[in-house]
Protein backbone atom coordinates (compact mmCIF):
# COMPACT_ATOMS: atom_id res chain seq x y z
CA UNK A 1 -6.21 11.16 12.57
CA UNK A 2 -5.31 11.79 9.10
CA UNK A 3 -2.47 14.22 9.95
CA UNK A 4 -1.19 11.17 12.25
CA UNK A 5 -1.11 8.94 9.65
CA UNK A 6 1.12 11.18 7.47
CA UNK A 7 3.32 11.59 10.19
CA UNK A 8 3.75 8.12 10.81
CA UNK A 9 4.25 7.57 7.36
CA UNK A 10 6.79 10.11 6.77
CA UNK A 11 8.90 9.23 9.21
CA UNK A 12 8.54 5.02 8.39
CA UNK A 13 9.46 6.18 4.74
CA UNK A 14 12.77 8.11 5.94
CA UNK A 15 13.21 5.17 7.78
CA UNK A 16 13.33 3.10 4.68
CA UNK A 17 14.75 5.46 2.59
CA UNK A 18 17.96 5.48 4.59
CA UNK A 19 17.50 1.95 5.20
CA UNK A 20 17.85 1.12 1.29
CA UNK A 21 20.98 3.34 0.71
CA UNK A 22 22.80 1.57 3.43
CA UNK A 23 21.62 -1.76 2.16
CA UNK A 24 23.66 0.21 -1.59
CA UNK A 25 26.60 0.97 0.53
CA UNK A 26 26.86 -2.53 1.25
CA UNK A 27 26.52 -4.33 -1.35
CA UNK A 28 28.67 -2.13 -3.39
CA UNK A 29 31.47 -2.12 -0.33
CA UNK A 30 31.23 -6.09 -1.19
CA UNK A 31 31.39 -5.90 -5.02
CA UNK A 32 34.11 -3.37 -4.38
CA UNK A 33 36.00 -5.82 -1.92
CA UNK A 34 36.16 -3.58 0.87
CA UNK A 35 34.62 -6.16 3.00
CA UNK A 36 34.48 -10.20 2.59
CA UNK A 37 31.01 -11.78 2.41
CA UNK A 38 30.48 -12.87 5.85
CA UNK A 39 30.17 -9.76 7.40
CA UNK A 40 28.44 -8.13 4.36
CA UNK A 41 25.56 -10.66 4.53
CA UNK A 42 25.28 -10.56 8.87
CA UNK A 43 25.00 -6.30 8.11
CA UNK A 44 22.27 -7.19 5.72
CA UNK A 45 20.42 -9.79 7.63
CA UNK A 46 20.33 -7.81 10.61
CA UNK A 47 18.00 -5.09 8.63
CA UNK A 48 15.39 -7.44 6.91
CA UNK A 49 13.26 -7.59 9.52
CA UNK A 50 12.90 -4.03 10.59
CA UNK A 51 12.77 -3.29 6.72
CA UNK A 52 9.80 -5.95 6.70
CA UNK A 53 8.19 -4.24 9.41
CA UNK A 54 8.27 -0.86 8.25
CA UNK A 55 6.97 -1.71 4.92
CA UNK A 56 4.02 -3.31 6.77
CA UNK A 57 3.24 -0.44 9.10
CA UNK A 58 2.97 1.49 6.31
CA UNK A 59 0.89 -0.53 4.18
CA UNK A 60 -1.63 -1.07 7.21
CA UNK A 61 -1.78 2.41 8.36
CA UNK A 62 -2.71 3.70 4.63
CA UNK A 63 -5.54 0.08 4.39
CA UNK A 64 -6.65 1.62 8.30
CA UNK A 65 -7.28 5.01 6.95
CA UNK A 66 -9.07 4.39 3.91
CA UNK A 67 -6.51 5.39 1.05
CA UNK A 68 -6.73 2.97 -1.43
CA UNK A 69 -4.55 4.39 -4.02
CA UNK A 70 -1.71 4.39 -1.53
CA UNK A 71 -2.42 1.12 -0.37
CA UNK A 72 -2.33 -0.37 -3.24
CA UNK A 73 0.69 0.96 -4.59
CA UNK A 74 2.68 -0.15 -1.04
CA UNK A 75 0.95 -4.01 -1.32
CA UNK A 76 3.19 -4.98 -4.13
CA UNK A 77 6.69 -4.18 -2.25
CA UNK A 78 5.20 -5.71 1.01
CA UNK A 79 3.85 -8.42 -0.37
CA UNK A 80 7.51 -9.25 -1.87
CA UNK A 81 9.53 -8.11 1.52
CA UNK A 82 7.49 -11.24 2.84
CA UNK A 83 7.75 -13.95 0.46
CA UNK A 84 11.45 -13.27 0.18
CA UNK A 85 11.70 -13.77 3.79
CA UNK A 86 9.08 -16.75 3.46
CA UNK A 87 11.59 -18.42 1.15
CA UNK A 88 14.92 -18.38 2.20
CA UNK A 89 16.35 -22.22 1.97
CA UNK A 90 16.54 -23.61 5.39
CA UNK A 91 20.48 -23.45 5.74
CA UNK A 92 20.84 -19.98 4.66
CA UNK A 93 22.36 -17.63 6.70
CA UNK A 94 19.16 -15.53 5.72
CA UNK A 95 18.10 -13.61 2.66
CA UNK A 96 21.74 -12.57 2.27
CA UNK A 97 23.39 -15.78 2.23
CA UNK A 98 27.56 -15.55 2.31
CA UNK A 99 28.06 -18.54 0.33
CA UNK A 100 25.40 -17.78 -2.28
CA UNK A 101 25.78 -14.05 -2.93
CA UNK A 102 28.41 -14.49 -5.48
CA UNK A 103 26.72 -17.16 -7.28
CA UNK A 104 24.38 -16.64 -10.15
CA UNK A 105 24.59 -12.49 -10.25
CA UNK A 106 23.06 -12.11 -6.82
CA UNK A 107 24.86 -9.49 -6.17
CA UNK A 108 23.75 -7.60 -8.81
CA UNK A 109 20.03 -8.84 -8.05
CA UNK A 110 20.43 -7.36 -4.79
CA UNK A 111 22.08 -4.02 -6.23
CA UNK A 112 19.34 -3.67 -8.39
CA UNK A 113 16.50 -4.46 -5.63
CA UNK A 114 18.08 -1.90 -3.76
CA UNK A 115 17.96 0.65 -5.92
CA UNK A 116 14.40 -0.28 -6.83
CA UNK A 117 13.34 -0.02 -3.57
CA UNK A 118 15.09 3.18 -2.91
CA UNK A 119 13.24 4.97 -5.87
CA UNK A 120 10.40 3.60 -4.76
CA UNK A 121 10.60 5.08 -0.73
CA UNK A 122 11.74 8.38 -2.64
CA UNK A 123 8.55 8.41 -4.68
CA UNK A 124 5.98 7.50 -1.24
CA UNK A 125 7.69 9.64 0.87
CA UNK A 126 6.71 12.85 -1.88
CA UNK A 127 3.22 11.33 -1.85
CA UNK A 128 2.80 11.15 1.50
CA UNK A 129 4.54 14.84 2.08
CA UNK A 130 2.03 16.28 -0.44
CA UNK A 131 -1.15 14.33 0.74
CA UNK A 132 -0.02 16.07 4.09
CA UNK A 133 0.24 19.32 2.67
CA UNK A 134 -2.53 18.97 1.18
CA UNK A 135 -4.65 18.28 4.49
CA UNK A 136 -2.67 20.82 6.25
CA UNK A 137 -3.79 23.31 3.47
CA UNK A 138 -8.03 22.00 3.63
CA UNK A 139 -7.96 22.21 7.54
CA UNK A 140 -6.65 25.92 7.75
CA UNK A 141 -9.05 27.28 5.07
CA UNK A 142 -11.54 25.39 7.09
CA UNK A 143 -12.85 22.81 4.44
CA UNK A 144 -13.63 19.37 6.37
CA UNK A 145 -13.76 17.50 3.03
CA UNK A 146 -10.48 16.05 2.87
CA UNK A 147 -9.32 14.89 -0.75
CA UNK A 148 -6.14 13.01 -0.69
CA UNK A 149 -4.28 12.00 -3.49
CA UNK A 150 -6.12 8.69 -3.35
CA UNK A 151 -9.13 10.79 -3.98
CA UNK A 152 -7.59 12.47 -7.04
CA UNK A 153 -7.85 9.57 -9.21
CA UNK A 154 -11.60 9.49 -9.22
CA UNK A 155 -12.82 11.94 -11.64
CA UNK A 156 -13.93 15.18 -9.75
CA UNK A 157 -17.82 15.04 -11.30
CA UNK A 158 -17.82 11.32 -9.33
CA UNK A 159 -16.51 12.65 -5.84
CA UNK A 160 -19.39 15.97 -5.68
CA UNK A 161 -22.07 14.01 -7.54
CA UNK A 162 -25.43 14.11 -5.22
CA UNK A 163 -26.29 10.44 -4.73
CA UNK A 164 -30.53 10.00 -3.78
């Protein structure tokens, strides 16, 4: 089960990871006028969703397995994936809006998003490959007790104290 779950998660991060550096190559194709807005924005809008949905599988696969420290730290970039789908004006084109993206430093919002989010996949998808690792490692030397890096920030007396 667990070695599933790091699977699944790897490959949803790569996913994202190359999902965010297209979503760069973009945006900075459109502040570089290589393309107009229109077609920008329908690249863009075309990826939310699937970006949405990735996010969310991995959030729910690491709440379904019980780690909480990796849960928590993919709730906050879910949790924003939604609401800025949730609010797009009704009008919009979508969360990339042609008319809107050169208004107001969007553009540079989005950059910046981007590259957020892109740091972000890079610093999950080392999690998740050493958590992997590290259950690889504890099922060949024949140790059932699996300690992920969830695990590791609980002080070790806590995780081998005997409870009555």
């Amino acid at each position: 089960m667990e070695a599933a779950v790091f699977i699944l998660s790897l490959v949803d991060c790569c996913a994202l990871i190359f999902l965010s550096v297209y979503f760069i190559i973009t945006l900075s194709d459109l502040e570089c006028d290589y393309i107009n807005a229109r077609a920008c924005c329908s690249k863009l809008n075309k990826w939310v969703i699937p970006e949405l949905i990735g996010q969310s599988l991995a959030t729910v696969l690491m709440l379904v397995s019980m780690h909480w420290f990796i849960f928590l730290l993919n709730l906050p970039v879910a949790s924003w994936n939604v609401y800025r789908y949730v609010k797009v004006p009704m009008g919009n084109m979508g969360v990339f809006d042609p008319t809107e993206i050169h208004n107001r430093g969007q553009l540079k919002s989005h950059m910046k998003e981007a590259m957020i989010k892109l740091g972000f996949h890079l610093l999950c998808f080392f999690i998740y490959l050493y958590s992997m690792t590290l259950y690889f490692s504890s099922v060949s030397r024949g140790n059932l007790m699996f300690h992920s890096i969830s695990e590791l920030c609980v002080p070790l007396k806590l995780q081998h104290m005997d409870l009555p």
